[in-house]
N, C-alpha and C. Protein backbone atom coordinates (compact mmCIF):
# COMPACT_ATOMS: atom_id res chain seq x y z
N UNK A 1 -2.48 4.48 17.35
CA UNK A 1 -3.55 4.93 16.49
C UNK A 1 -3.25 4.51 15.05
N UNK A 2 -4.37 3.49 14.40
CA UNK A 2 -3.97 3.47 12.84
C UNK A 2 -4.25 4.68 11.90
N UNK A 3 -3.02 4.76 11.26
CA UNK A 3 -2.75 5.74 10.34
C UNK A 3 -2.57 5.00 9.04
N UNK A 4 -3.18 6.17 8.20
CA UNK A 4 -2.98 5.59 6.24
C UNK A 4 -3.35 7.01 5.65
N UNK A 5 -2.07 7.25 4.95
CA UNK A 5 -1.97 8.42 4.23
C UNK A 5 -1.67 8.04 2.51
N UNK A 6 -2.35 8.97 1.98
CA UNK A 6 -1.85 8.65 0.51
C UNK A 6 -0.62 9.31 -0.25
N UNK A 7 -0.36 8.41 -0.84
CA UNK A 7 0.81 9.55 -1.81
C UNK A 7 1.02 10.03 -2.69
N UNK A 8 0.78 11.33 -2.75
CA UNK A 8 0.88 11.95 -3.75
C UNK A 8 2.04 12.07 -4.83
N UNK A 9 3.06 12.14 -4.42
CA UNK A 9 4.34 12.64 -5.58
C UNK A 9 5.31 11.77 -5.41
N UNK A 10 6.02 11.61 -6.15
CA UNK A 10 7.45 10.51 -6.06
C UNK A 10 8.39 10.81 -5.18
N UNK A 11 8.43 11.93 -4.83
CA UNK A 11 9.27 12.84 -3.55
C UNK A 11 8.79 11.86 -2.07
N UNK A 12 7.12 11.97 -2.02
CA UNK A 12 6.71 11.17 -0.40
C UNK A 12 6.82 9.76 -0.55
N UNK A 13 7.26 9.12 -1.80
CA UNK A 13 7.16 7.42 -2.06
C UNK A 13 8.29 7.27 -1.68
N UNK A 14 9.17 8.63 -2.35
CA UNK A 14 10.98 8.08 -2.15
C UNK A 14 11.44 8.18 -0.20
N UNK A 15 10.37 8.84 0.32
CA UNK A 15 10.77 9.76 1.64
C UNK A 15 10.49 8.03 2.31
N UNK A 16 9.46 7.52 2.31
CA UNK A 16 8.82 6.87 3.02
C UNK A 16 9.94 5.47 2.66
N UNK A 17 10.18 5.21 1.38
CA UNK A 17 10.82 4.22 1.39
C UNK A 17 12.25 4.04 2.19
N UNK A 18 12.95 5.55 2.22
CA UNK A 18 13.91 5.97 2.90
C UNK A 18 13.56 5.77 4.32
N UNK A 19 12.71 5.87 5.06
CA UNK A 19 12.40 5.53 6.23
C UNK A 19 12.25 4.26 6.55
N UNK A 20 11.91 3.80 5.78
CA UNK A 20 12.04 1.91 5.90
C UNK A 20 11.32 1.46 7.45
N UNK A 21 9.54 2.23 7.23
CA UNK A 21 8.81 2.13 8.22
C UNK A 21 7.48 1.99 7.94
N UNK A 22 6.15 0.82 8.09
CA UNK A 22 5.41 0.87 7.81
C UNK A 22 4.88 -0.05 6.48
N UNK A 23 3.60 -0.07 5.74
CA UNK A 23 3.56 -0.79 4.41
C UNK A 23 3.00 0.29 2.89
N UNK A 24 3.19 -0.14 1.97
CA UNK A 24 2.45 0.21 1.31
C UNK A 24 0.97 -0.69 0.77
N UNK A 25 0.21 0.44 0.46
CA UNK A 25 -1.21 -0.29 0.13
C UNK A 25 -1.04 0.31 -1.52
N UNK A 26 -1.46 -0.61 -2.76
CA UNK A 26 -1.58 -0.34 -3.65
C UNK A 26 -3.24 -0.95 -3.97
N UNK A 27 -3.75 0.74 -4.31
CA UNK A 27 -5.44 -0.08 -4.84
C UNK A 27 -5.50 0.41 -6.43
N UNK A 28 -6.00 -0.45 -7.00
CA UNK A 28 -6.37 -0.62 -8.13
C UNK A 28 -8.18 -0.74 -8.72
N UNK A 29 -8.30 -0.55 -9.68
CA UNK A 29 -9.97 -0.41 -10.38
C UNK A 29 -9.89 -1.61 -10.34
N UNK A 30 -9.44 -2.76 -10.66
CA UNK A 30 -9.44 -4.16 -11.48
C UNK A 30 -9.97 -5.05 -10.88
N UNK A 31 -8.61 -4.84 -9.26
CA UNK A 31 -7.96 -5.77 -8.45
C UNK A 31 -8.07 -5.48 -7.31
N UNK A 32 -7.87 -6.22 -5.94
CA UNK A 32 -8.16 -6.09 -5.10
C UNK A 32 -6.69 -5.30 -4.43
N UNK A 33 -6.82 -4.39 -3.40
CA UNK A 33 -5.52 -3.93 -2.57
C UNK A 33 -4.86 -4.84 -2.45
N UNK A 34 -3.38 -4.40 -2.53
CA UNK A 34 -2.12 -5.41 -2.01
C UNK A 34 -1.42 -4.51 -0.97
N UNK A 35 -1.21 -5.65 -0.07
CA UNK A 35 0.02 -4.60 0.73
C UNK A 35 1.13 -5.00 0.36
N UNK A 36 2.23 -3.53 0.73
CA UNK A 36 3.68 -4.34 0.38
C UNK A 36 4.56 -4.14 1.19
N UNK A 37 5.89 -4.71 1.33
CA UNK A 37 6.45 -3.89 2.42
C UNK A 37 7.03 -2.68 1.59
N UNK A 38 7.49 -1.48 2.06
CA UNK A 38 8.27 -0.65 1.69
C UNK A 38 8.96 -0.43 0.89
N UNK A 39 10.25 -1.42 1.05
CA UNK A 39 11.23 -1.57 0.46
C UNK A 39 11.33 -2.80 -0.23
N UNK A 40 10.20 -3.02 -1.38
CA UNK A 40 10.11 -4.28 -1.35
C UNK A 40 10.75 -4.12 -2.97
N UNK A 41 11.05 -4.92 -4.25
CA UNK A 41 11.61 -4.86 -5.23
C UNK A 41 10.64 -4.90 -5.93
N UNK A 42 9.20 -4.91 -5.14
CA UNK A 42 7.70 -5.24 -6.13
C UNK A 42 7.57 -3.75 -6.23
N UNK A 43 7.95 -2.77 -5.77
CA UNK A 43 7.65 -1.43 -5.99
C UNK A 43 8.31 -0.67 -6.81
N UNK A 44 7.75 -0.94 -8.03
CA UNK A 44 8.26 0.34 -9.11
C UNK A 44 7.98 1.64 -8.99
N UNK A 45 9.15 2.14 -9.15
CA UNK A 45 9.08 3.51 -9.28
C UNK A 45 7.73 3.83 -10.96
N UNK A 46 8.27 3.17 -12.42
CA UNK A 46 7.67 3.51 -13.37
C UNK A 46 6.23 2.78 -12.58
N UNK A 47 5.71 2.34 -12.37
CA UNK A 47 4.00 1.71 -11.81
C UNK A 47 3.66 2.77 -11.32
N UNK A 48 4.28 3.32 -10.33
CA UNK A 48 3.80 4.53 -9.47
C UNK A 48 3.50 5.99 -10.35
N UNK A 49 4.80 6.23 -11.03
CA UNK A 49 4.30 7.23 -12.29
C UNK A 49 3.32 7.22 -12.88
N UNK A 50 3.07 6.03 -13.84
CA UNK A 50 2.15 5.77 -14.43
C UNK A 50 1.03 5.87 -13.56
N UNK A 51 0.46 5.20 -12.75
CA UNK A 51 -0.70 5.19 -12.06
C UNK A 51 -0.91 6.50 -11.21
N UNK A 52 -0.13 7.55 -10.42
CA UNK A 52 -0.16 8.23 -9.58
C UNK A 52 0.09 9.58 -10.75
N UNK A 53 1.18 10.28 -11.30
CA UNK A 53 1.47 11.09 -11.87
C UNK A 53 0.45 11.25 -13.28
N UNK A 54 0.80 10.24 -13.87
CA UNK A 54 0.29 10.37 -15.61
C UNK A 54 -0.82 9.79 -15.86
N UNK A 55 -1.60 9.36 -14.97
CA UNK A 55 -3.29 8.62 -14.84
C UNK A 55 -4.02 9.61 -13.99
N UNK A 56 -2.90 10.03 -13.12
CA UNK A 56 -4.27 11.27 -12.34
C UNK A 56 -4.97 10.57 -11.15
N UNK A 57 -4.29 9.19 -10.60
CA UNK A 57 -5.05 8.05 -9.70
C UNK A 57 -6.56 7.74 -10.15
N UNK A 58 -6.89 7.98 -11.93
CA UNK A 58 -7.89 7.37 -11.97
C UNK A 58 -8.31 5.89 -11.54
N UNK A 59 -7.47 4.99 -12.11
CA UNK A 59 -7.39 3.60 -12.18
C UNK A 59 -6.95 2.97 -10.24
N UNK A 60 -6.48 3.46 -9.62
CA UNK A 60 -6.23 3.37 -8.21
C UNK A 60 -4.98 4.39 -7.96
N UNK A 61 -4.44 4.07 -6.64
CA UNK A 61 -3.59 4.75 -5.70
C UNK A 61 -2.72 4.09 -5.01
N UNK A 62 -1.62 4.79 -4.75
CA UNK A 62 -0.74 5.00 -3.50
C UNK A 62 -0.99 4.94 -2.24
N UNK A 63 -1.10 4.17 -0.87
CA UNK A 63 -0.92 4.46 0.52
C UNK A 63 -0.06 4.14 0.90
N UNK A 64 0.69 4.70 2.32
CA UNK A 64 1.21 4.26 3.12
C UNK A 64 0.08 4.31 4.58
N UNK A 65 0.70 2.94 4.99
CA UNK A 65 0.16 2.77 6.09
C UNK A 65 0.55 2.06 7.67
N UNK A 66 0.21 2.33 8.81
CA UNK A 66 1.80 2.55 9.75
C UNK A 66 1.28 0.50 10.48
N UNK A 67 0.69 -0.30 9.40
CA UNK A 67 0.59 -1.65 10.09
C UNK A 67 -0.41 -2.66 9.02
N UNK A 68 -0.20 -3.70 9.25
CA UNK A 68 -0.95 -4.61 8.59
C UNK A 68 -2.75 -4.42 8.72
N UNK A 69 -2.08 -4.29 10.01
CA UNK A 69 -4.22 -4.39 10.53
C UNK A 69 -5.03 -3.13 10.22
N UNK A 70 -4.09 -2.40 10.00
CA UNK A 70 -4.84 -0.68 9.02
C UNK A 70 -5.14 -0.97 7.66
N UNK A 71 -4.10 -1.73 7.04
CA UNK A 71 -4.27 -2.18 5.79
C UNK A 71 -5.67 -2.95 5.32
N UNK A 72 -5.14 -4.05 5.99
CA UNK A 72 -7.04 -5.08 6.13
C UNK A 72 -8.45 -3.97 6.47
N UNK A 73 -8.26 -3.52 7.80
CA UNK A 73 -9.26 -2.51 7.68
C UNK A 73 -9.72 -1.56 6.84
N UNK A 74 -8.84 -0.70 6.48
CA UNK A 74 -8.88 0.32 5.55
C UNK A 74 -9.27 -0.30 4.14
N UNK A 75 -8.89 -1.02 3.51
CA UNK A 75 -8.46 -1.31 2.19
C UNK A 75 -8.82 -2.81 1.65
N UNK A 76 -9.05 -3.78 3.23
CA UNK A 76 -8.98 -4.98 2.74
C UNK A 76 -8.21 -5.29 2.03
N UNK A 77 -7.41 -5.19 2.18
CA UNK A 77 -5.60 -5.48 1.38
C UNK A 77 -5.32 -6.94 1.39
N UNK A 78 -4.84 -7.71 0.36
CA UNK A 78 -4.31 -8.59 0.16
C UNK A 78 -2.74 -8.80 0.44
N UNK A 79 -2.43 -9.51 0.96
CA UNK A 79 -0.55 -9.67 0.88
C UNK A 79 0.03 -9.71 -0.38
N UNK A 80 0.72 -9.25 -0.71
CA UNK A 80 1.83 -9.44 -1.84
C UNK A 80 2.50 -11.06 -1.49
N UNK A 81 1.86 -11.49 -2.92
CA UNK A 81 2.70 -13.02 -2.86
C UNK A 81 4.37 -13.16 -3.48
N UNK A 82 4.85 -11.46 -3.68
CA UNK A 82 6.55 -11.80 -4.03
C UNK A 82 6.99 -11.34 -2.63
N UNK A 83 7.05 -10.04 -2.16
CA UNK A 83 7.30 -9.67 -1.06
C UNK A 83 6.85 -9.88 0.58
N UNK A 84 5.67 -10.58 0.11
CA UNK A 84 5.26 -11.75 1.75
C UNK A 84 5.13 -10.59 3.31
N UNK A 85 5.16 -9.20 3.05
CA UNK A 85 4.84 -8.38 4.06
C UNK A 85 4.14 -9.33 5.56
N UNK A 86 4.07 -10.04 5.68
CA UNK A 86 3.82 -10.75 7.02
C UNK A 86 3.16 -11.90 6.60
N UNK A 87 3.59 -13.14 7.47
CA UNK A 87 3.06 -14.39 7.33
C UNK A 87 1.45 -14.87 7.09
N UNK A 88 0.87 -13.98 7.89
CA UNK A 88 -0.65 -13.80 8.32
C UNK A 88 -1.64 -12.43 8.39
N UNK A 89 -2.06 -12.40 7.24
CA UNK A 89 -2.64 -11.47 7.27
C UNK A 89 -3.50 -11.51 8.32
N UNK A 90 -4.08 -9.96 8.83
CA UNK A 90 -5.47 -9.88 9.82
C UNK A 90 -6.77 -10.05 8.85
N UNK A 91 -7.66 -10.82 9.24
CA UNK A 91 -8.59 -10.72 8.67
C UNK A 91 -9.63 -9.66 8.56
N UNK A 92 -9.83 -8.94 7.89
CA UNK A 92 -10.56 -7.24 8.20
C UNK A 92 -12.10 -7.52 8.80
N UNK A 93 -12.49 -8.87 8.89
CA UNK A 93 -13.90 -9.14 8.74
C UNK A 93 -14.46 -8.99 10.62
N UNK A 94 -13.30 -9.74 11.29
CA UNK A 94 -13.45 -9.65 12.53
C UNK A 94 -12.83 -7.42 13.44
N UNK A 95 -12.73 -7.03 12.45
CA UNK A 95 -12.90 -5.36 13.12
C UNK A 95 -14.34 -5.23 13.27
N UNK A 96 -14.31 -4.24 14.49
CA UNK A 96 -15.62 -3.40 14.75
C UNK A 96 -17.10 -4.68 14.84
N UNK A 97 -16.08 -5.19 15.59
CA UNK A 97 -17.27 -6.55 16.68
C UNK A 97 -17.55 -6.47 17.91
């Protein structure tokens, strides 16, 4: 079953990264979703503050999510071009055909 939960506090970013399971989805007002992997070095802790804690998730949000193809679906997520979370993205266009 695809799952995508958001995150609220630096406590479930640090939990999840500690689990070293799944991706993150970062959405933004600007820009289009990126996925990332987890544990990737593209994930700041200060980005996440800023955007999640001290913005209030006006400007976008935090997900975790338990696969690529939740990502595309959900979010239409883009790959991260430092951290490369999978060779091939799914294309979200071919769901729910």
């Amino acid at each position: 079953m695809a799952e995508a939960k958001e995150i609220e506090t630096f406590d479930e970013l640090r939990n999840l990264r500690l689990a070293d399971e799944g991706y993150f989805v970062i959405t933004d007002s600007v820009r289009p979703a990126i996925i990332h992997k987890v544990n990737a070095t593209c994930i700041k802790v200060d980005s996440f503050n800023l955007k999640v804690t001290i913005d209030g998730r006006k400007e976008g949000s935090y997900f975790w999510v338990d696969n690529i193809a939740t990502a595309a679906r959900e979010f239409q997520a883009r790959r991260c071009k430092v951290c490369k979370p999978e060779l091939n993205l799914v294309d979200s266009s071919t769901f729910g055909q």
